[in-house]
N, C-alpha and C. Protein backbone atom coordinates (compact mmCIF):
# COMPACT_ATOMS: atom_id res chain seq x y z
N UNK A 1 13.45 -20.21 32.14
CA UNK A 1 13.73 -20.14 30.71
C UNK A 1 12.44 -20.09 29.89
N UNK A 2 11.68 -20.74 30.43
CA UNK A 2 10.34 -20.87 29.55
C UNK A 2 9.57 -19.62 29.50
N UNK A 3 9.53 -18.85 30.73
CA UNK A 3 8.57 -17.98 31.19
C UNK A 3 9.33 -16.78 30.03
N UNK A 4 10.63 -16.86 29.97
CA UNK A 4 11.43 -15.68 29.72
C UNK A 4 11.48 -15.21 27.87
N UNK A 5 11.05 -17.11 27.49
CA UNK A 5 11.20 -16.96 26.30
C UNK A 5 9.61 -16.92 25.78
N UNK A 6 8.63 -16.63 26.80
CA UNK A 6 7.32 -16.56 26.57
C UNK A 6 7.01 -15.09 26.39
N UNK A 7 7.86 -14.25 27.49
CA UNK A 7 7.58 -12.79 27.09
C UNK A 7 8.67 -12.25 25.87
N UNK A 8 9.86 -12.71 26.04
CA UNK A 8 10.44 -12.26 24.30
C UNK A 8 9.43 -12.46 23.14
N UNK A 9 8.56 -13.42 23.32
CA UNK A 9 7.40 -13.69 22.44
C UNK A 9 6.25 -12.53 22.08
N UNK A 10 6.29 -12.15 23.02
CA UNK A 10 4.99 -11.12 23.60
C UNK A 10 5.80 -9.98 23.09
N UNK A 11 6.78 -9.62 23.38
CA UNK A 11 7.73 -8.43 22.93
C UNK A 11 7.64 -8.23 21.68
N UNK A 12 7.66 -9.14 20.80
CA UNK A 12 8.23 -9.39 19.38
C UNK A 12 6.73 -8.94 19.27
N UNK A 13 5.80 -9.72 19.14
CA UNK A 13 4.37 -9.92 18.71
C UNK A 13 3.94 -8.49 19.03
N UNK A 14 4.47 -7.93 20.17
CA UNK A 14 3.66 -6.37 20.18
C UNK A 14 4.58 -5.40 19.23
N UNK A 15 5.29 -5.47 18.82
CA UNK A 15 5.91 -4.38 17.77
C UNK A 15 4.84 -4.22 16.42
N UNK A 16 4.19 -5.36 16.21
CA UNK A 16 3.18 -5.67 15.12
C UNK A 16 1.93 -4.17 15.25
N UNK A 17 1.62 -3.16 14.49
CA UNK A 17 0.77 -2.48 15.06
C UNK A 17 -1.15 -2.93 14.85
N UNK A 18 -1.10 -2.51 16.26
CA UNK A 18 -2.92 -3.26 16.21
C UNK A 18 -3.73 -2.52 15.15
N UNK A 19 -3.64 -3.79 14.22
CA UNK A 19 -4.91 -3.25 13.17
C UNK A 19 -5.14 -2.93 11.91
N UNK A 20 -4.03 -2.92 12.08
CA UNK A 20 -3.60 -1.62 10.50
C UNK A 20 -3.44 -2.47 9.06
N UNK A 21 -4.09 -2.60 7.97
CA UNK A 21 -3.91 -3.42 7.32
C UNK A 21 -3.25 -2.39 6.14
N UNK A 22 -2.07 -3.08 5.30
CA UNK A 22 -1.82 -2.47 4.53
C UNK A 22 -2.26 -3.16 2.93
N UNK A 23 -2.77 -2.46 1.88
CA UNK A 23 -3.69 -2.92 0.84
C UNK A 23 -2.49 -2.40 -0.34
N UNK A 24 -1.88 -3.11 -1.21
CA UNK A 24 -0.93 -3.25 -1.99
C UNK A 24 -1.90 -3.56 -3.48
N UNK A 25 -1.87 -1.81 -4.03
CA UNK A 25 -3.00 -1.59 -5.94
C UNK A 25 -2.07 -2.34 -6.79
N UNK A 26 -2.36 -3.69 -7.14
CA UNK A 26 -1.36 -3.61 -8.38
C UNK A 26 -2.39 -4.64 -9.30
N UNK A 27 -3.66 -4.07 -9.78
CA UNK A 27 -4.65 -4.27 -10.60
C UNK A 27 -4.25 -3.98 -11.65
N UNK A 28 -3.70 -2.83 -12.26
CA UNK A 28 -3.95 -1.84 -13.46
C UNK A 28 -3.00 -2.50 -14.74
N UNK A 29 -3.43 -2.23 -15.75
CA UNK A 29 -2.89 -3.18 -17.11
C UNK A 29 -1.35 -2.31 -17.51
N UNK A 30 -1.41 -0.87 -16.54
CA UNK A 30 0.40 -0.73 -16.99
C UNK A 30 -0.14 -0.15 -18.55
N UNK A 31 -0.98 0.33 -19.16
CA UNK A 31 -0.89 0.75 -20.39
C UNK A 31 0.12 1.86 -20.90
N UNK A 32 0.42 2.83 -20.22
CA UNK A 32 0.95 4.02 -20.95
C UNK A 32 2.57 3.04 -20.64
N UNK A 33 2.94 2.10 -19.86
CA UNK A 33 3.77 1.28 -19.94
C UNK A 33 4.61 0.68 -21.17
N UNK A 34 3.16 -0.31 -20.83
CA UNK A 34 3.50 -1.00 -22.32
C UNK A 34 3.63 -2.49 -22.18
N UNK A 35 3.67 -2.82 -20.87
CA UNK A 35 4.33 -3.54 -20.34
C UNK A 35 3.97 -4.27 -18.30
N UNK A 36 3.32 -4.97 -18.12
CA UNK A 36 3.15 -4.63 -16.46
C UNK A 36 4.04 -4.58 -15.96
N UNK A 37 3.73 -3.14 -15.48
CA UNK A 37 4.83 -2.48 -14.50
C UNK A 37 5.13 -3.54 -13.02
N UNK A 38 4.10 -3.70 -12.76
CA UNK A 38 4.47 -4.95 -11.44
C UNK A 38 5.31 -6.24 -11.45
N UNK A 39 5.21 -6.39 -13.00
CA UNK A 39 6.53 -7.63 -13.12
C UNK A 39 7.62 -6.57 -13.16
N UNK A 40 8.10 -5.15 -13.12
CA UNK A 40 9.24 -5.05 -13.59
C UNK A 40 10.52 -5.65 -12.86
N UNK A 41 11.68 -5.59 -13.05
CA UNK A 41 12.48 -6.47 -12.39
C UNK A 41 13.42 -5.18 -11.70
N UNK A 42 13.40 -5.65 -10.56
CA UNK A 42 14.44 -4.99 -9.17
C UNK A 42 15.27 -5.25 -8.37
N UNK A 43 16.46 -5.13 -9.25
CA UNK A 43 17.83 -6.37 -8.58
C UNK A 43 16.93 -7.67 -9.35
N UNK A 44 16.77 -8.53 -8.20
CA UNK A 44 16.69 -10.01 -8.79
C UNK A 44 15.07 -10.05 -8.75
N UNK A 45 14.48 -9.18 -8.50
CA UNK A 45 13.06 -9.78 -7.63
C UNK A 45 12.12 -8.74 -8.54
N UNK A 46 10.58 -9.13 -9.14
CA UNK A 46 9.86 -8.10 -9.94
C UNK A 46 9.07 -7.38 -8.60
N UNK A 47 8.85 -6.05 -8.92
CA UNK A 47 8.85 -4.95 -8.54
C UNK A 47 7.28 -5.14 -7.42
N UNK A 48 6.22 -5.96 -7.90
CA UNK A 48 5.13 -6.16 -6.96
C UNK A 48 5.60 -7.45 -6.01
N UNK A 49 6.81 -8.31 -6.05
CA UNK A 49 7.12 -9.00 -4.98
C UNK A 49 7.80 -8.21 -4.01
N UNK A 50 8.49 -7.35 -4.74
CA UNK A 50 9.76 -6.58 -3.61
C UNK A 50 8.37 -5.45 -2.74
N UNK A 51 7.45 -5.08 -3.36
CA UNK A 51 6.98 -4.30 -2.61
C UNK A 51 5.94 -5.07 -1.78
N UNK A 52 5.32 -6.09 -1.63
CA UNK A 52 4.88 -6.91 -1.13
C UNK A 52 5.45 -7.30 0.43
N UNK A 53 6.92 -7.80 0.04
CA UNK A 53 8.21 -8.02 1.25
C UNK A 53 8.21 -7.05 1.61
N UNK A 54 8.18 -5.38 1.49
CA UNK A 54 8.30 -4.32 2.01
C UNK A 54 7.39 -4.17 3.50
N UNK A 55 6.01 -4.47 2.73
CA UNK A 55 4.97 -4.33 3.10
C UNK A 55 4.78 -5.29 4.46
N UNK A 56 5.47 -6.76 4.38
CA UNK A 56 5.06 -7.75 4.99
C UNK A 56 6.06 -7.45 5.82
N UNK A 57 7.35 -6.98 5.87
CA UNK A 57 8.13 -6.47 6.91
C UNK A 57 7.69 -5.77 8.01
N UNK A 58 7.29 -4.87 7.96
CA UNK A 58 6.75 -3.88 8.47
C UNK A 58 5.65 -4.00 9.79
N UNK A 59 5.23 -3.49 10.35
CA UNK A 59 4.44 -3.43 11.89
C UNK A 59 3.07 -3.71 11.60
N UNK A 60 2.32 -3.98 10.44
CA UNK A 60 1.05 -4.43 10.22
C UNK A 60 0.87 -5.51 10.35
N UNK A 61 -0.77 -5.41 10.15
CA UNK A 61 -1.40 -6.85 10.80
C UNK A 61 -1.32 -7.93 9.48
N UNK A 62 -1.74 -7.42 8.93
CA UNK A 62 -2.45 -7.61 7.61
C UNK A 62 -2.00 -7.41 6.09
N UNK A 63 -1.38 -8.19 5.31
CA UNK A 63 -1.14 -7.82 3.77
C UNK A 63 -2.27 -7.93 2.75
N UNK A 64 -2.65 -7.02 1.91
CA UNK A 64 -3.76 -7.51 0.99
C UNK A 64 -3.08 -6.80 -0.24
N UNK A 65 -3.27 -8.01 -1.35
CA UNK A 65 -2.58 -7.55 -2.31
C UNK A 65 -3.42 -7.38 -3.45
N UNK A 66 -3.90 -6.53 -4.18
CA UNK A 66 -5.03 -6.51 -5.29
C UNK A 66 -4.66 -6.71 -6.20
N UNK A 67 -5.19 -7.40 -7.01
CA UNK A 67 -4.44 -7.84 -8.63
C UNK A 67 -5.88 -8.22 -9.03
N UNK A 68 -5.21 -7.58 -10.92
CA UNK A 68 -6.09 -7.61 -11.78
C UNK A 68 -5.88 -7.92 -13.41
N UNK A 69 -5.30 -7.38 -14.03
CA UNK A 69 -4.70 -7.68 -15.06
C UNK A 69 -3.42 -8.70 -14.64
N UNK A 70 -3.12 -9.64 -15.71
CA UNK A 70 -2.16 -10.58 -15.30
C UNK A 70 -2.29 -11.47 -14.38
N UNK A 71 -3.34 -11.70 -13.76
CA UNK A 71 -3.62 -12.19 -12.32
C UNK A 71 -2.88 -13.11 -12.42
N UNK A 72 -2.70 -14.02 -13.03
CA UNK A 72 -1.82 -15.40 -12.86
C UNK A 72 -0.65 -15.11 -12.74
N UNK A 73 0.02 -14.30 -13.40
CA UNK A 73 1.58 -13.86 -13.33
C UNK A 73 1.83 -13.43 -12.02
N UNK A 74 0.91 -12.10 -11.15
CA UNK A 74 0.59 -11.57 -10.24
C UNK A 74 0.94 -12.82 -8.91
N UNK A 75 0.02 -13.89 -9.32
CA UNK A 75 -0.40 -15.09 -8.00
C UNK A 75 1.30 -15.91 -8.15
N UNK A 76 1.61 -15.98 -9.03
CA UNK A 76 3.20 -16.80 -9.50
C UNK A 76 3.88 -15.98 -8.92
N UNK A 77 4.02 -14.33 -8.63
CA UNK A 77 5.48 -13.91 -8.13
C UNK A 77 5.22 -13.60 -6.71
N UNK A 78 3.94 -14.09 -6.40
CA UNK A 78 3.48 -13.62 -4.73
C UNK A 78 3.55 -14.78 -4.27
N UNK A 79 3.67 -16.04 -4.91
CA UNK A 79 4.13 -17.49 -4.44
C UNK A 79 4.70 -17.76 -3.16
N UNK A 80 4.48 -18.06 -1.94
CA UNK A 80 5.17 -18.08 -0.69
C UNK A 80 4.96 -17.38 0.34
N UNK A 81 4.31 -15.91 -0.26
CA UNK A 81 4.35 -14.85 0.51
C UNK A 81 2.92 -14.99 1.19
N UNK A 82 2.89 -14.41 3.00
CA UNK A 82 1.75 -14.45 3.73
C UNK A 82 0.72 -13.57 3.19
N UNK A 83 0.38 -13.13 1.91
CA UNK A 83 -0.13 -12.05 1.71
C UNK A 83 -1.74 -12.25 1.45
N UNK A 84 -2.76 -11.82 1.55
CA UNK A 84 -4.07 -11.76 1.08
C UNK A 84 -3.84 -11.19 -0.23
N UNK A 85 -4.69 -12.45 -1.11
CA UNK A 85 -4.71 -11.96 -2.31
C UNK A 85 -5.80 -11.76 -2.79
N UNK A 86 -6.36 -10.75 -3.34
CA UNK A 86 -8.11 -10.80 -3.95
C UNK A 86 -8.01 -10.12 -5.19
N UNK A 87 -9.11 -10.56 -5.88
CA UNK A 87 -9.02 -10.51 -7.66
C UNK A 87 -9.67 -9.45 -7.26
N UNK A 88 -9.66 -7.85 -8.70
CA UNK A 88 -10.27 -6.98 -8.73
C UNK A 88 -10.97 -7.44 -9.93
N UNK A 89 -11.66 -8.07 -10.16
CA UNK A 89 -12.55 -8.46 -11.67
C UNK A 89 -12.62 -7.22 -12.56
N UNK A 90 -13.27 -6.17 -11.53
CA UNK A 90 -13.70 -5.32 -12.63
C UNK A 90 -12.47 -3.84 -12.80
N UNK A 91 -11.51 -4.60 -12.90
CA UNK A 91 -9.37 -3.64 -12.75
C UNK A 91 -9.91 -2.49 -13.80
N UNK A 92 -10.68 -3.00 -14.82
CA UNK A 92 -10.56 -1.62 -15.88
C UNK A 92 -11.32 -0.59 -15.72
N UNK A 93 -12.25 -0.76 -14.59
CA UNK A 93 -13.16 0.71 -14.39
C UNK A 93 -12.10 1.72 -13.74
N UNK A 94 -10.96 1.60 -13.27
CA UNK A 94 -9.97 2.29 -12.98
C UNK A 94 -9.81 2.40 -11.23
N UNK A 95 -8.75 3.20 -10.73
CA UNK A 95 -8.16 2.43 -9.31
C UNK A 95 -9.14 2.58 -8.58
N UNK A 96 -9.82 3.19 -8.26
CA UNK A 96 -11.14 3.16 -7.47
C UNK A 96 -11.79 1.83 -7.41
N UNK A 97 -11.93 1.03 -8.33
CA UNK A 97 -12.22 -0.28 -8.01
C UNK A 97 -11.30 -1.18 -7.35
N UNK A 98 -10.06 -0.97 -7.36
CA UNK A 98 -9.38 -1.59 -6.43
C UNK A 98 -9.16 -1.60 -5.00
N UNK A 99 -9.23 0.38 -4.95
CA UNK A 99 -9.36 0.85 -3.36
C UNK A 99 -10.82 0.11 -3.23
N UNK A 100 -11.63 -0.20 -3.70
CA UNK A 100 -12.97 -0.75 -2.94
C UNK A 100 -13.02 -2.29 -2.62
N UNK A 101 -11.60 -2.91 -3.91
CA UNK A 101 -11.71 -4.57 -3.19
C UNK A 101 -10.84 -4.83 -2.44
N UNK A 102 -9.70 -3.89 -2.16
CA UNK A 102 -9.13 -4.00 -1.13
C UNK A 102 -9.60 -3.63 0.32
N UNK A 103 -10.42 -2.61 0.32
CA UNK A 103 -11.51 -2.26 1.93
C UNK A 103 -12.58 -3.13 1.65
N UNK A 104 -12.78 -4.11 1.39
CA UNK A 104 -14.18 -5.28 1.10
C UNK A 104 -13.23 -6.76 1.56
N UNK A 105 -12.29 -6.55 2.25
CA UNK A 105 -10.77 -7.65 2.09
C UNK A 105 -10.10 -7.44 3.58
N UNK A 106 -10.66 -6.40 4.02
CA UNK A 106 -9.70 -6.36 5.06
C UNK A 106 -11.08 -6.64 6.44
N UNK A 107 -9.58 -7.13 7.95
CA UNK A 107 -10.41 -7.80 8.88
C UNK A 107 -11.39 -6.49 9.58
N UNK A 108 -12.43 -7.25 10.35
CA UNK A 108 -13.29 -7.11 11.07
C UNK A 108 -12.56 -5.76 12.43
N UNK A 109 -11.34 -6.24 12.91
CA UNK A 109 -11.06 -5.59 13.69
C UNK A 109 -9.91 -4.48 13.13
N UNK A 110 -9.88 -4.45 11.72
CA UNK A 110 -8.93 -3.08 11.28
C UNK A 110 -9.50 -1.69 11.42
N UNK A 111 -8.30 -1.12 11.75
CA UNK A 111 -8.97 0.42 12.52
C UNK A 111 -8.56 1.15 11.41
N UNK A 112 -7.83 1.02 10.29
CA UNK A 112 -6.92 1.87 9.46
C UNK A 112 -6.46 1.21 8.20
N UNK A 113 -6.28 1.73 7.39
CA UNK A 113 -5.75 0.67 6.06
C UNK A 113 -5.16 1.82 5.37
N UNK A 114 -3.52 1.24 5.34
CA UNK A 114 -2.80 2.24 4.40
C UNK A 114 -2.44 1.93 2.88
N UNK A 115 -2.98 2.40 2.03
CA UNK A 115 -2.38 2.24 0.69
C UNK A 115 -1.35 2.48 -0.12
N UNK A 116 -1.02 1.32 -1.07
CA UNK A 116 0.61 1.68 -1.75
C UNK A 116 0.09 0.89 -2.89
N UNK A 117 0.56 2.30 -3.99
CA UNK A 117 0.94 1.86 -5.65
C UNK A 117 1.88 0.59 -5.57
N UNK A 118 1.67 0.13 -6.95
CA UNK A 118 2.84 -1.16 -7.45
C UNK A 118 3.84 -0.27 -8.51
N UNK A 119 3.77 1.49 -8.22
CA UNK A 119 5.03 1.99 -8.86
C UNK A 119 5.74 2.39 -8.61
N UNK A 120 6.00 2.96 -7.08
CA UNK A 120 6.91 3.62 -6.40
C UNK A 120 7.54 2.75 -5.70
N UNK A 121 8.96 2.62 -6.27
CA UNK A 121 10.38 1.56 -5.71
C UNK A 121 10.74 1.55 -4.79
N UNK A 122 10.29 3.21 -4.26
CA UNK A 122 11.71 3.32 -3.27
C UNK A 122 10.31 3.40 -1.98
N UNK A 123 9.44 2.85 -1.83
CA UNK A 123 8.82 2.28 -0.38
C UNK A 123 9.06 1.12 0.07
N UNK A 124 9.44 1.77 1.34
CA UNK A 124 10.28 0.12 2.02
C UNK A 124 9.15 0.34 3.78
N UNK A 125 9.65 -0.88 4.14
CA UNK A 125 8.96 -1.08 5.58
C UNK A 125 9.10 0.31 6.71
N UNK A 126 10.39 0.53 6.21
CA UNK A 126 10.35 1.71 7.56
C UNK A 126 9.45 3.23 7.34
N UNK A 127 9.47 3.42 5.87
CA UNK A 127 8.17 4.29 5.53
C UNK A 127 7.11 3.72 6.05
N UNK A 128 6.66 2.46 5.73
CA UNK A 128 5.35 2.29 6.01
C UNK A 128 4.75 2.07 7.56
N UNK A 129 5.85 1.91 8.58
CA UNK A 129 6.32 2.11 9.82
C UNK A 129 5.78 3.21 10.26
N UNK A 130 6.55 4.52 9.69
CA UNK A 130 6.38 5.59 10.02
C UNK A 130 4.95 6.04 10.38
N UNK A 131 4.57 5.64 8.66
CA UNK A 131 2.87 6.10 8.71
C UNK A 131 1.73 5.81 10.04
N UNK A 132 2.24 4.22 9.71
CA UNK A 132 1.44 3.37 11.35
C UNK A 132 1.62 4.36 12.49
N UNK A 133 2.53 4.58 13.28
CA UNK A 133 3.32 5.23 14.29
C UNK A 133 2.67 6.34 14.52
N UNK A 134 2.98 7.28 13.36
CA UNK A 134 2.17 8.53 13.66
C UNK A 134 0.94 8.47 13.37
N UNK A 135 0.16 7.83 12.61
CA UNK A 135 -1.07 7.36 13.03
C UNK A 135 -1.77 6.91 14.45
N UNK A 136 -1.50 5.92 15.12
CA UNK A 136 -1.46 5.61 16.51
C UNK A 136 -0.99 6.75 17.23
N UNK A 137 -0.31 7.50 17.18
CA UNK A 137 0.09 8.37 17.95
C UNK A 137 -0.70 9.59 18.34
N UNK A 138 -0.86 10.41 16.74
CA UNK A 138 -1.73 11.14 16.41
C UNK A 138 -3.69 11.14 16.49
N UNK A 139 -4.12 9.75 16.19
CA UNK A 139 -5.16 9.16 15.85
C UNK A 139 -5.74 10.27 14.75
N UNK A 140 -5.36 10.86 13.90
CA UNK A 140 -5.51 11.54 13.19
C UNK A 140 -6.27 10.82 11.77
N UNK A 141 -7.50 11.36 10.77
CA UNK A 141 -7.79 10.65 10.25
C UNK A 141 -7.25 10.39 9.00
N UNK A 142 -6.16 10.87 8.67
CA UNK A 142 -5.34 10.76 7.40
C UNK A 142 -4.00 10.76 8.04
N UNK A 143 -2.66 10.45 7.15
CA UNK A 143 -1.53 10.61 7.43
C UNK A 143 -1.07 10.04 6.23
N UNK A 144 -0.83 10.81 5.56
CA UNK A 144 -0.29 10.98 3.69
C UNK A 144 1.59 11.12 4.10
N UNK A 145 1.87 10.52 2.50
CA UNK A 145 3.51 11.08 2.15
C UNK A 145 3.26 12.09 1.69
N UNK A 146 4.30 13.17 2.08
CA UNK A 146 5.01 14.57 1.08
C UNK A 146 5.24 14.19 0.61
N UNK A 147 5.60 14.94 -1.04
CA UNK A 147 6.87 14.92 -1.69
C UNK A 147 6.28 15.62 -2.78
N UNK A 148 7.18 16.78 -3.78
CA UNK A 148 7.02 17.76 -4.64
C UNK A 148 5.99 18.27 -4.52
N UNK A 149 5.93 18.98 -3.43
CA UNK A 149 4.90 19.74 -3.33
C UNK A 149 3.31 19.42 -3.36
N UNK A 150 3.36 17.83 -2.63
CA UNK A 150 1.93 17.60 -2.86
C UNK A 150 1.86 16.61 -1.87
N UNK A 151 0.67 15.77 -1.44
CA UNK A 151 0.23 14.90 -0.84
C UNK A 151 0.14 13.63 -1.18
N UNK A 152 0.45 12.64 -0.90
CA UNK A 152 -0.77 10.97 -1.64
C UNK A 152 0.33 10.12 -1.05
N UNK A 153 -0.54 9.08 -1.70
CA UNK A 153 0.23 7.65 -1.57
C UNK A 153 1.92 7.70 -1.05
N UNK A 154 1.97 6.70 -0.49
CA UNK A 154 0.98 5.55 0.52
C UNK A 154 0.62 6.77 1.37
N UNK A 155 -0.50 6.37 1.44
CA UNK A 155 -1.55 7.10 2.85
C UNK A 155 -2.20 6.28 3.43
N UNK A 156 -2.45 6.37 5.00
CA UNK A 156 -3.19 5.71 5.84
C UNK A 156 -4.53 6.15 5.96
N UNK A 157 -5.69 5.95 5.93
CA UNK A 157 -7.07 5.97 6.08
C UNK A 157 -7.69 5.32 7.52
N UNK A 158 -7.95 6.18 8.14
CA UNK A 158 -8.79 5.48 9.62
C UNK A 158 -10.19 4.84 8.84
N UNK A 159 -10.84 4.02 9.05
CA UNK A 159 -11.86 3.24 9.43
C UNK A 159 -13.23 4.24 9.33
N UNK A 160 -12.80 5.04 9.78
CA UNK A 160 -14.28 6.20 9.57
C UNK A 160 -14.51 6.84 8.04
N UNK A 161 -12.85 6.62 7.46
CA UNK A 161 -13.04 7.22 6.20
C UNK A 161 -13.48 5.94 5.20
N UNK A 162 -14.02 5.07 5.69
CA UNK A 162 -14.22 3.71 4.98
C UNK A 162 -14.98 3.94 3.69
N UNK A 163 -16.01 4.61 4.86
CA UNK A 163 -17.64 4.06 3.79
C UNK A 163 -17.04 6.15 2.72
N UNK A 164 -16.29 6.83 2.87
CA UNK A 164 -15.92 7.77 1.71
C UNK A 164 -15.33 7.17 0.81
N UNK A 165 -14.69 6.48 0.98
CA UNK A 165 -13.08 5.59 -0.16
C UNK A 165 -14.15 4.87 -1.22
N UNK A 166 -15.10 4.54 -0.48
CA UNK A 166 -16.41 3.46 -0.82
C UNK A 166 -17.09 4.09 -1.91
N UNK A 167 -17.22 5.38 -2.25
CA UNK A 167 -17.83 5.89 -2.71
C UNK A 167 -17.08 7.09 -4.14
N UNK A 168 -15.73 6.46 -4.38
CA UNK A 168 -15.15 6.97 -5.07
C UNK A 168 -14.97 6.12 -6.57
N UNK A 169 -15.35 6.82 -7.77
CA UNK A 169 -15.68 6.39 -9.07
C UNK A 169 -14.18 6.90 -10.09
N UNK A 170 -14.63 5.74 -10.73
CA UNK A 170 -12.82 5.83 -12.05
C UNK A 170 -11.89 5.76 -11.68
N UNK A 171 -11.13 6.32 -12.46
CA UNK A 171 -9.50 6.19 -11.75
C UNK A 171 -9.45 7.13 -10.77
N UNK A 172 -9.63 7.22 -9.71
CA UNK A 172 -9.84 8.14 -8.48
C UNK A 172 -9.24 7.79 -7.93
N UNK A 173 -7.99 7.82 -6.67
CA UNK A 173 -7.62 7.18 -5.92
C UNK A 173 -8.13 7.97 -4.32
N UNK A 174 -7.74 8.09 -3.31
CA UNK A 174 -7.76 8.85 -2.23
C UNK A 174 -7.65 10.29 -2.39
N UNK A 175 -7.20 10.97 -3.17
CA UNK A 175 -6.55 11.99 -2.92
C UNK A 175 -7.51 12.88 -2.58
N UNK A 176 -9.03 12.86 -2.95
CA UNK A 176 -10.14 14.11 -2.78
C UNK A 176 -10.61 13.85 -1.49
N UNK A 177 -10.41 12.04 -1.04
CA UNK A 177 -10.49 12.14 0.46
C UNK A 177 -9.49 12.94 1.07
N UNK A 178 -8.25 12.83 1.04
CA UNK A 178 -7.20 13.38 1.94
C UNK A 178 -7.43 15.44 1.74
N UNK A 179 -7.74 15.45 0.19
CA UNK A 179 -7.95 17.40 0.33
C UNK A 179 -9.19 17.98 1.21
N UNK A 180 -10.39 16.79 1.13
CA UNK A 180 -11.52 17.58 2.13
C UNK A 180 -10.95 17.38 3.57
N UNK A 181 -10.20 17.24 4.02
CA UNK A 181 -9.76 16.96 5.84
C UNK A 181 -8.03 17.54 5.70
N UNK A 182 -7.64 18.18 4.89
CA UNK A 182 -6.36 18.56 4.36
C UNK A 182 -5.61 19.08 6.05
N UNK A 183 -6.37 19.74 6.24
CA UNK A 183 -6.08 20.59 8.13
C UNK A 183 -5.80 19.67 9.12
N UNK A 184 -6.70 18.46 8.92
CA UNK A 184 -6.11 17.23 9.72
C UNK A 184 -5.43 16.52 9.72
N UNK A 185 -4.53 16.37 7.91
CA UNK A 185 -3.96 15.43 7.72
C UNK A 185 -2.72 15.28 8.08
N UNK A 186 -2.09 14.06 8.87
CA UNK A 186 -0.45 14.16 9.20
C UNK A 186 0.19 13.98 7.90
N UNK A 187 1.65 14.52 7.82
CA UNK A 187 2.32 14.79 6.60
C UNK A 187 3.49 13.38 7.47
N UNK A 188 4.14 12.78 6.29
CA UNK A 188 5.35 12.07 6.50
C UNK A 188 6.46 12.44 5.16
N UNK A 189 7.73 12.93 5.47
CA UNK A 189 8.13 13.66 3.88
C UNK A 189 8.97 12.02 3.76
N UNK A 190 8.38 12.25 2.34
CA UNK A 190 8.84 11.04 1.65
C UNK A 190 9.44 11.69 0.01
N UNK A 191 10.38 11.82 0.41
CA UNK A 191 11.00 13.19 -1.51
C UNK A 191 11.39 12.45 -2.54
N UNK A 192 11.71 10.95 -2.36
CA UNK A 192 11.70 9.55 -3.54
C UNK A 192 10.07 9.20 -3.69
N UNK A 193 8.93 9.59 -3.08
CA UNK A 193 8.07 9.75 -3.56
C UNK A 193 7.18 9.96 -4.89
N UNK A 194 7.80 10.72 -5.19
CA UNK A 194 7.92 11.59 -6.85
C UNK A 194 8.09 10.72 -7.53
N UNK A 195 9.30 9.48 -7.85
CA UNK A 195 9.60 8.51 -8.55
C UNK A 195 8.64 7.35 -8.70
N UNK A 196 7.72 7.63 -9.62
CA UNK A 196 7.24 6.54 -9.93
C UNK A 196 7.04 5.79 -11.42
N UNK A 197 6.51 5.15 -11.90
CA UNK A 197 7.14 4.30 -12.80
C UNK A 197 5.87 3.85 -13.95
N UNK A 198 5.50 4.79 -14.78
CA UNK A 198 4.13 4.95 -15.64
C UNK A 198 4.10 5.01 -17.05
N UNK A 199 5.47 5.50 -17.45
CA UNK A 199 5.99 5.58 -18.75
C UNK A 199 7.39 4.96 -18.80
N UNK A 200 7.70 4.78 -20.33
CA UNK A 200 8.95 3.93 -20.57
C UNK A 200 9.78 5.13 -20.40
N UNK A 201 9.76 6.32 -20.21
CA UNK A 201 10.55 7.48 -20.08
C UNK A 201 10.95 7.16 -17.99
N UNK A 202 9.95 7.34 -17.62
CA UNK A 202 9.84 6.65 -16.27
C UNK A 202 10.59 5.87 -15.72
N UNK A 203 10.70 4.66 -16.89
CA UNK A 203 11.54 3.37 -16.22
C UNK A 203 12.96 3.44 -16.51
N UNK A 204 13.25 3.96 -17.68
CA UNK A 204 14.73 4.78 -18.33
C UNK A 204 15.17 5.74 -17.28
N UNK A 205 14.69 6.57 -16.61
CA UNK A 205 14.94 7.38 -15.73
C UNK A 205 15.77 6.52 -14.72
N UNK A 206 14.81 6.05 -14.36
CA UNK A 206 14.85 5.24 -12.44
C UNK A 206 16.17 4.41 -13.01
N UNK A 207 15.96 3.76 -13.74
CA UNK A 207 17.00 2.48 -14.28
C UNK A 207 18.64 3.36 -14.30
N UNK A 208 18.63 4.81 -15.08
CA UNK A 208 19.71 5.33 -14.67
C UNK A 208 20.32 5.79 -13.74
């Protein structure tokens, strides 16, 4: 019995994928908002906890959650959760400072770090599953969502693309990393992608 419930242990623990940290942007003050979008409310739960649980579901090693504006509100709805939390001090030079305190945050032995907005609802664990999977599979150095005809977020980043992400200014996110290696990059179609949540026209939408 012991031995048996030692490898169900081992079973469970290897579904976890080696390495992969996933880095959760929800720095930004929400201006064209009005409002932080990361408190918004989803069912019962605001919108940077539910994606947080998404995140922490899922086959990664690692949660890192970036917050910047609101930080206290931010640290109050992440209350409980296993997540790494690190302040972006400087949130208003735009997301590029966040992609840099979130890769300044993650472990020693991460091979990959996939990123996810605090505006798109409809990412849940088994997307972010996916990404891992065909990542490991592929070892490919990108592996982006589809959707309307374009590329981005959440995207996975290998470890080699570190010190590039590193080197990206303003509101920049990944995306000029993922177009210079475009030939390499794995696609995952994600078509609720599109829905994200930036304007009060935005949140009226989704809400209907």
């Amino acid at each position: 019995m012991r031995a048996g419930g030692h490898s169900g242990r081992q079973a469970r623990e290897s579904v976890k994928s080696a390495f992969i940290s996933v880095i959760l942007l929800a720095a930004g003050g929400s201006a064209r908002l009005g409002q932080p979008k990361q408190l918004l409310r989803i069912g019962n739960k605001s919108l940077i906890r539910k994606l947080a649980e998404e995140a922490l579901s899922s086959r990664t090693h690692e949660v890192i959650v970036v917050i910047g504006a609101q930080a206290d509100e931010m640290r109050t709805e992440l209350k409980g959760l296993t997540t790494k939390i690190v302040d972006n001090k400087g949130w208003t030079e735009g997301l590029s400072s966040s992609v840099k305190t979130g890769l300044a945050a993650v472990s020693e032995q991460t091979r990959g770090a996939l990123f996810m907005l605090c505006d798109q609802p409809y990412v849940t664990s088994n997307l972010l599953n996916q990404l891992m999977e065909r990542f490991e599979s592929t070892r490919a150095p990108v592996v982006a969502c589809e959707y309307a005809g374009t590329i981005g977020i959440p995207a996975l980043f290998s470890r080699s693309l570190f010190s590039e992400l590193n080197l990206l200014e303003g509101d920049a996110g990944g995306k000029s990393v993922i177009l210079a290696r475009i030939e390499k990059t794995e696609r995952i179609p994600f078509p609720r992608g599109v829905v994200d949540i930036d304007t009060r026209d935005d949140l009226n939408a989704f809400l209907r």
